[in-house]
N, C-alpha and C. Protein backbone atom coordinates (compact mmCIF):
# COMPACT_ATOMS: atom_id res chain seq x y z
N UNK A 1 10.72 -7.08 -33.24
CA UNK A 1 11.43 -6.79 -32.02
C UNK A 1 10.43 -6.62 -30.87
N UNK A 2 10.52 -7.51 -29.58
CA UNK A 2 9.98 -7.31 -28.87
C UNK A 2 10.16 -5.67 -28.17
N UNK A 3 8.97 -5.46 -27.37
CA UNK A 3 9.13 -3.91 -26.43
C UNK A 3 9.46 -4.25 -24.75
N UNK A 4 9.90 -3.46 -24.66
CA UNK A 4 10.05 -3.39 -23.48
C UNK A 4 9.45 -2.79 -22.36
N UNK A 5 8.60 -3.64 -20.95
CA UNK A 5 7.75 -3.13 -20.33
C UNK A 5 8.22 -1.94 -19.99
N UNK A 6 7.92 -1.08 -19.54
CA UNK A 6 7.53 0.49 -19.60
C UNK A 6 7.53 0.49 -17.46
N UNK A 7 8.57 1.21 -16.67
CA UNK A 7 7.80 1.04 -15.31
C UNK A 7 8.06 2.70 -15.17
N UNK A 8 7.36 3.11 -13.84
CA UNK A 8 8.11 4.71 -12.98
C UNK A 8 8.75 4.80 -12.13
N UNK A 9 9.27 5.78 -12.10
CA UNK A 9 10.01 6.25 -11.06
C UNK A 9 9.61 6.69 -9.76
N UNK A 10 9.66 6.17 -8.65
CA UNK A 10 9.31 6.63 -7.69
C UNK A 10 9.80 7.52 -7.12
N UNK A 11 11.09 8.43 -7.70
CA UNK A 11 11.24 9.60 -7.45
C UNK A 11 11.16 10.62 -8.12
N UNK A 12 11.62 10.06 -8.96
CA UNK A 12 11.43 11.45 -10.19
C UNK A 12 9.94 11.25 -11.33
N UNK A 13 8.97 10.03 -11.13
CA UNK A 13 8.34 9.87 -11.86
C UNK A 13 7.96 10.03 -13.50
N UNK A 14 10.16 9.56 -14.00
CA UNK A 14 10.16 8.96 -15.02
C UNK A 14 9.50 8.06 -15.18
N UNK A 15 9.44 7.80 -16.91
CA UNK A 15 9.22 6.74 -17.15
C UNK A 15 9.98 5.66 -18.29
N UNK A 16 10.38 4.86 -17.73
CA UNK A 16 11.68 4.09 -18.43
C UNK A 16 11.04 2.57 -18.54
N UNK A 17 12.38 1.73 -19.29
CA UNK A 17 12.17 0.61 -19.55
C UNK A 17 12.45 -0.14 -17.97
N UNK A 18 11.82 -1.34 -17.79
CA UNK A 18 11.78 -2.03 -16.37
C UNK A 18 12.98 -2.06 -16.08
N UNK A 19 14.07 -2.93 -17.22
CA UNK A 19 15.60 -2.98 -16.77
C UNK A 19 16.12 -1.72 -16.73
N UNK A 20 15.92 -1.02 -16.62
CA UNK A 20 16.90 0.33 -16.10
C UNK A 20 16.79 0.73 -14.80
N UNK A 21 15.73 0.34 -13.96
CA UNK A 21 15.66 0.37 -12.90
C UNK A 21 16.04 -0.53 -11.58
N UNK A 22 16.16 -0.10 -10.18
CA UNK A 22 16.05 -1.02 -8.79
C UNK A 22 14.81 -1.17 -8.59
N UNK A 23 14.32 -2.65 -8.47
CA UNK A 23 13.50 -3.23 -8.10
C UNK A 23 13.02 -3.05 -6.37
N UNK A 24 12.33 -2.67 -5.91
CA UNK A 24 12.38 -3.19 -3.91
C UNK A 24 10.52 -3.62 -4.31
N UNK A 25 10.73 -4.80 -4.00
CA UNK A 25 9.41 -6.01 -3.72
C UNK A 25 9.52 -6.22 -2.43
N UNK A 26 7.59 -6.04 -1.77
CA UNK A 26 7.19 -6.77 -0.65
C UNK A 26 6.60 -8.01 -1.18
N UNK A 27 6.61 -8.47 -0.25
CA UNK A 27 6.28 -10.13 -0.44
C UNK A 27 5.07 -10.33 0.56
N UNK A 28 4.51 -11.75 0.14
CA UNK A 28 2.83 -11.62 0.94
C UNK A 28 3.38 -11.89 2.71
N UNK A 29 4.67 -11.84 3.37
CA UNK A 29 4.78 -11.51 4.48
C UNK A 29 4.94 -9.95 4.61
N UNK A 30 4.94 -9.49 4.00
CA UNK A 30 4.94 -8.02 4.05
C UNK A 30 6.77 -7.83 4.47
N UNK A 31 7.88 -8.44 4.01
CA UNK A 31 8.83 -8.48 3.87
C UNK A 31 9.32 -7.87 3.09
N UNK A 32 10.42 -6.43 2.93
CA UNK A 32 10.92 -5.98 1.69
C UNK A 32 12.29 -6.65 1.62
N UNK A 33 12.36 -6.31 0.08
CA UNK A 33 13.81 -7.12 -0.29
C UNK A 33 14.13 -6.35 -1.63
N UNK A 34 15.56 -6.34 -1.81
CA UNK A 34 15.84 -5.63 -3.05
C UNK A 34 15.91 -6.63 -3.96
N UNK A 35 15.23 -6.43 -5.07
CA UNK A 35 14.90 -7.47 -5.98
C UNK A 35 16.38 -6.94 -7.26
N UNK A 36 17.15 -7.63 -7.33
CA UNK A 36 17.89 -7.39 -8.67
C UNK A 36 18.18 -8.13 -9.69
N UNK A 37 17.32 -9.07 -9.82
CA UNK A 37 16.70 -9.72 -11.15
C UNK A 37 15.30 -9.65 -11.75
N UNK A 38 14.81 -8.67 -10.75
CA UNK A 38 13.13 -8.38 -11.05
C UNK A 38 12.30 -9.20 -11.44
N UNK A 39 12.73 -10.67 -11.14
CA UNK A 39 12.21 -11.61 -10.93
C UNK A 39 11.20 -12.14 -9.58
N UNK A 40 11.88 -11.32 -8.54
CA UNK A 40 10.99 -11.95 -7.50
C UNK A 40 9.27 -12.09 -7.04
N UNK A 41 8.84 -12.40 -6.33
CA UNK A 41 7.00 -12.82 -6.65
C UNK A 41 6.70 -11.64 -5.32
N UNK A 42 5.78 -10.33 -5.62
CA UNK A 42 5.69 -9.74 -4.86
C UNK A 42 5.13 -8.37 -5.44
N UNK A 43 4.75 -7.38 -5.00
CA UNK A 43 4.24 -5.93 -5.54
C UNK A 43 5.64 -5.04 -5.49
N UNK A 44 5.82 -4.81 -6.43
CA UNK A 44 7.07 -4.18 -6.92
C UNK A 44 7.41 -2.17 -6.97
N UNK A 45 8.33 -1.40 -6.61
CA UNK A 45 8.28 -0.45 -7.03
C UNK A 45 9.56 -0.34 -7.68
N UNK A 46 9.61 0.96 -8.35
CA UNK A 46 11.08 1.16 -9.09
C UNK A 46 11.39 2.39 -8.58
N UNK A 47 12.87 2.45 -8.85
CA UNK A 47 13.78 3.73 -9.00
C UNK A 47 14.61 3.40 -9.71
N UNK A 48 14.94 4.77 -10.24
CA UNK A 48 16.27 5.02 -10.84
C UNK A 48 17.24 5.06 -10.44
N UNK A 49 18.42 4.42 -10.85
CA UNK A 49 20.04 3.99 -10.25
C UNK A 49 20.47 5.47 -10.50
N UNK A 50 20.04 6.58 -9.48
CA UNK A 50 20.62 7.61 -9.11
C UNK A 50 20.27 8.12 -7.86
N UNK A 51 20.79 8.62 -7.23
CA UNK A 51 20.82 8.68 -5.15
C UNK A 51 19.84 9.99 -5.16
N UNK A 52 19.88 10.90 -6.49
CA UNK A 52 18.66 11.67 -6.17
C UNK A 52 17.23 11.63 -6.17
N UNK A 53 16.89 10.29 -6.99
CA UNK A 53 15.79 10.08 -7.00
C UNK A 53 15.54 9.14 -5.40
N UNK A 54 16.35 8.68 -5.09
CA UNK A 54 15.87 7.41 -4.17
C UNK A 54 16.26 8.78 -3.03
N UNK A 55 17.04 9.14 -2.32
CA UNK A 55 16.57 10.63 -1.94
C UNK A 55 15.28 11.51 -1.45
N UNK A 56 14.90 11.58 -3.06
CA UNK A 56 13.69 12.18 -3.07
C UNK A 56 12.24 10.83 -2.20
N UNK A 57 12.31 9.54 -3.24
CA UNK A 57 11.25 9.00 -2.62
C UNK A 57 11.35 8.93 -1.60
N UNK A 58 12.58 8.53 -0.20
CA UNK A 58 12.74 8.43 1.10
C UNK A 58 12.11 9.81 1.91
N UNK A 59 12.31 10.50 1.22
CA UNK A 59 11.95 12.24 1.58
C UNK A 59 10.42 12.14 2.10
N UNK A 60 9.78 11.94 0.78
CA UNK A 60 8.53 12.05 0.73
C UNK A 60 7.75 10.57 1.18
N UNK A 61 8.39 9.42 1.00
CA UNK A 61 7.63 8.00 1.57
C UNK A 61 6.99 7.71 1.11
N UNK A 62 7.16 7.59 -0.83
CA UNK A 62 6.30 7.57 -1.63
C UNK A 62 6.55 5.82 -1.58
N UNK A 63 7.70 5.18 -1.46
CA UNK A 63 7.95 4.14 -1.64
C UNK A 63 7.03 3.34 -0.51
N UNK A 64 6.82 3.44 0.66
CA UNK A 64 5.98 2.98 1.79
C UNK A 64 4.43 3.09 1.48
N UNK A 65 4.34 4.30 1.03
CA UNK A 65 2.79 4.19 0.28
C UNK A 65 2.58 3.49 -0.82
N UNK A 66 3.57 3.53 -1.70
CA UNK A 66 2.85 2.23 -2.91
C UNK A 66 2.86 1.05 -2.19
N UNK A 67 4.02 0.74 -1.72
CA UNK A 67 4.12 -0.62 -0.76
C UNK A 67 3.23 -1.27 0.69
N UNK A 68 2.57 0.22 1.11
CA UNK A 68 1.91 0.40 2.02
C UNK A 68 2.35 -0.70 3.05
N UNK A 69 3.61 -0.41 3.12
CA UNK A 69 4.30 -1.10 4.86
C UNK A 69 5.52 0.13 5.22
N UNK A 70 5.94 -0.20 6.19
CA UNK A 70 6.94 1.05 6.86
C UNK A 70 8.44 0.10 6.60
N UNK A 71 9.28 0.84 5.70
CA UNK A 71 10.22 0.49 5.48
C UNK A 71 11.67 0.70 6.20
N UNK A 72 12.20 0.10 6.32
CA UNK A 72 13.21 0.33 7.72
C UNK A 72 14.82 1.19 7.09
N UNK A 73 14.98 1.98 8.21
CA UNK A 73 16.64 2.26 7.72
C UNK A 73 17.57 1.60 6.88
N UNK A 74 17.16 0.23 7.50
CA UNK A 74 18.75 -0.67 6.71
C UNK A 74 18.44 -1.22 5.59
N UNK A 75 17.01 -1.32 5.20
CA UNK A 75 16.82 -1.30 3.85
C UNK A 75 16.99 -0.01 2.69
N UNK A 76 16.74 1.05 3.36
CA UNK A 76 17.39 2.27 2.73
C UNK A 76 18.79 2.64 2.42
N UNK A 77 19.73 1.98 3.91
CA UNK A 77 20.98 1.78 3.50
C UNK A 77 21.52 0.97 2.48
N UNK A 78 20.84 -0.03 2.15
CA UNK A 78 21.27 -1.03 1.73
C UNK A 78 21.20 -0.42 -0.08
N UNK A 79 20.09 0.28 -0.29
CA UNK A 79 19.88 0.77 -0.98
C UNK A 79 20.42 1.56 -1.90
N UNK A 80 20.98 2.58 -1.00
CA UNK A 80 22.00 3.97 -1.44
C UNK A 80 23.55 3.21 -1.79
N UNK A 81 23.72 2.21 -0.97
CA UNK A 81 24.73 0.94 -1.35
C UNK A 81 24.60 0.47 -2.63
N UNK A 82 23.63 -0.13 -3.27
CA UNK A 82 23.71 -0.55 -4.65
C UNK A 82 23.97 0.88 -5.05
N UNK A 83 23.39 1.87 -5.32
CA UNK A 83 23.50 2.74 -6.40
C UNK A 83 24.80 2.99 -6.09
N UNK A 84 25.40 3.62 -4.96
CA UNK A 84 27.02 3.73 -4.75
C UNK A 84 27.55 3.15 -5.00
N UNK A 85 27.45 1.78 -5.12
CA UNK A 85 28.52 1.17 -5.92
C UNK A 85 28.72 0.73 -7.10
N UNK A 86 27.71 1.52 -7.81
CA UNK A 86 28.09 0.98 -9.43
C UNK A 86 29.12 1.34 -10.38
């Protein structure tokens, strides 16, 4: 049986299997995008599909520092949107 890559949490700094998490990838334009096939080509962070962790990283801007670009409102909205609507 294969394993399953291992990623963290950028809010709660679990640590889970990759598919359990939201993907948000910058890309070499320094473009973010919500990745939800975790397929896309880019430096990747995770969270957990719960509004307290993504919460927390927005809080603190842990997500902008791994990513080291300034991430905008409507990508945060967009954000709290996937997890709300699952």
């Amino acid at each position: 049986m294969k394993s399953q890559p291992q990623r963290t949490c950028m809010g709660c700094n679990c640590k889970k299997d990759k598919k359990d998490f939201i993907r948000i990838v910058k890309n070499k334009e320094n473009q973010i995008f919500l990745d939800r096939t975790g397929k896309l080509e880019g430096r990747g962070a995770y969270l957990c599909d719960n509004i307290q962790c993504l919460e927390k990283a927005i809080k603190t801007k842990r997500i902008e520092k791994v990513l080291n670009v300034k991430i905008s409102d409507e990508i945060y909205e967009d954000l709290r949107g996937v997890i709300l609507d699952k």
